[in-house]
Protein backbone atom coordinates (compact mmCIF):
# COMPACT_ATOMS: atom_id res chain seq x y z
CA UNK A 1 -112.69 -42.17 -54.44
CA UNK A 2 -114.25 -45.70 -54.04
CA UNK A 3 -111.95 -46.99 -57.15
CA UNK A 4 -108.86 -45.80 -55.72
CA UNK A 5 -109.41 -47.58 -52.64
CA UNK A 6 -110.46 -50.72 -54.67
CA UNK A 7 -107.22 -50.44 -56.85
CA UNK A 8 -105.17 -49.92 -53.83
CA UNK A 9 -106.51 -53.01 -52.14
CA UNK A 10 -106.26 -54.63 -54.92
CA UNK A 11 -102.38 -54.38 -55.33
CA UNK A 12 -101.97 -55.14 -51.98
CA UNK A 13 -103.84 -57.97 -51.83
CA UNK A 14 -101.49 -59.05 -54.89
CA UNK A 15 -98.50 -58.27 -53.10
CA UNK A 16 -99.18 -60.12 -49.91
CA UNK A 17 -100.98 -62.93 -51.01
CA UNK A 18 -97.70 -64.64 -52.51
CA UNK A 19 -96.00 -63.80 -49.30
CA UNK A 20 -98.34 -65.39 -46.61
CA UNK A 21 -98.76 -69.10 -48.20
CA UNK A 22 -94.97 -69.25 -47.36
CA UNK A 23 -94.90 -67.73 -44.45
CA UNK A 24 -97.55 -69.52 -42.91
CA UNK A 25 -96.08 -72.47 -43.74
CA UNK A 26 -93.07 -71.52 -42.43
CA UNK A 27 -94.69 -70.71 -39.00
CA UNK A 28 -96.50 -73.82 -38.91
CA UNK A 29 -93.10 -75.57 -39.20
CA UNK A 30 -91.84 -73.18 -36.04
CA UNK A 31 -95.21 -73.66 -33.90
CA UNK A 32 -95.16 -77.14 -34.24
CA UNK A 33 -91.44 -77.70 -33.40
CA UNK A 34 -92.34 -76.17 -30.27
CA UNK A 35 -95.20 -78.29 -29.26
CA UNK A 36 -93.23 -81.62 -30.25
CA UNK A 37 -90.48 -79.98 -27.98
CA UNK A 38 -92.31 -79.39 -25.26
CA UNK A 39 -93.81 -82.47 -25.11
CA UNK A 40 -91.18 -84.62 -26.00
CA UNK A 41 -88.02 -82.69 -24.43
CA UNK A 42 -85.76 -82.58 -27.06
CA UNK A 43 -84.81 -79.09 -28.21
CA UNK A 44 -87.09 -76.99 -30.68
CA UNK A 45 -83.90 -76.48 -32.93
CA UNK A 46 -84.15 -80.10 -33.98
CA UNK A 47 -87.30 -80.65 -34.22
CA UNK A 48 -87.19 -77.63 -36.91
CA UNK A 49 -84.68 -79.09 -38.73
CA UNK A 50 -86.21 -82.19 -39.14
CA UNK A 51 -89.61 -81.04 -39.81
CA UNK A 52 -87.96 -78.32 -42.44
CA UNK A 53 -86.15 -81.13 -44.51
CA UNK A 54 -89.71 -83.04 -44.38
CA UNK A 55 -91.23 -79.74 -45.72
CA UNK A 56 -88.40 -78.54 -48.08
CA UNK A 57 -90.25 -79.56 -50.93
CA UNK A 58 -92.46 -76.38 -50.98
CA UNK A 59 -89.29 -74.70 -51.32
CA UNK A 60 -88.65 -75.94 -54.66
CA UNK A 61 -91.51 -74.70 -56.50
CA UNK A 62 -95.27 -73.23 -55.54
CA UNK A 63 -96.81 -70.56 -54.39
CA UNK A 64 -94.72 -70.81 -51.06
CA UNK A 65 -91.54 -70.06 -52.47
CA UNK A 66 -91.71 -66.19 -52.45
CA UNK A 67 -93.12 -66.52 -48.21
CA UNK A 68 -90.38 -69.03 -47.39
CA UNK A 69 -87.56 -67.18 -48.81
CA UNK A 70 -88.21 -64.07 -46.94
CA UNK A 71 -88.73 -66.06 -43.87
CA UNK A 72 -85.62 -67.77 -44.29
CA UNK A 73 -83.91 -64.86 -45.33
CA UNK A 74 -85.47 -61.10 -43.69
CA UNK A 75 -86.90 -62.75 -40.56
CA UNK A 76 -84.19 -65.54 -39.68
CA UNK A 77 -82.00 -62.60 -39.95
CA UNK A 78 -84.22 -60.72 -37.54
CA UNK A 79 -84.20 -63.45 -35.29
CA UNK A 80 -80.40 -63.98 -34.53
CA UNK A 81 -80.77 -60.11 -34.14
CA UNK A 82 -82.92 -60.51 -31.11
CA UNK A 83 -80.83 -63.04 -29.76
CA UNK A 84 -77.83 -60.98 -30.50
CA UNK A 85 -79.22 -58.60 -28.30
């Protein structure tokens, strides 16, 4: 029983791993547009933009390209969604 749960965790841990190097840096892009637009007053929008063509690079080649593309692809989608709404 012990193994199963080992193997289990193990392919998890496999499949999520790739995912969160992008997606963390793809939330650290989002948190800290926020904070430059709330102290700065310009809008979070371009403050994302900018900071994403500064970070595009990881794009390109990494371990954060699986974690970016589904934030820029299932989650972005998510997002205009919820505004949708």
């Amino acid at each position: 029983m012990l193994s199963k749960i080992t193997k289990c965790t193990v392919e998890v841990n496999a499949r999520i791993k790739p995912l969160c190097r992008g997606l963390l840096a793809a939330g650290t892009v989002a948190i800290a547009a926020q904070f430059l637009s709330d102290h700065y007053g310009g809008p979070a929008m371009l403050f994302a933009l900018l900071l994403g063509m500064g970070y595009h690079f990881l794009s390109e080649e990494g371990p954060c390209v699986v974690g970016i593309e589904i934030a820029s692809s299932l989650i972005l989608k998510f997002g205009v969604a919820l505004l949708g709404l």
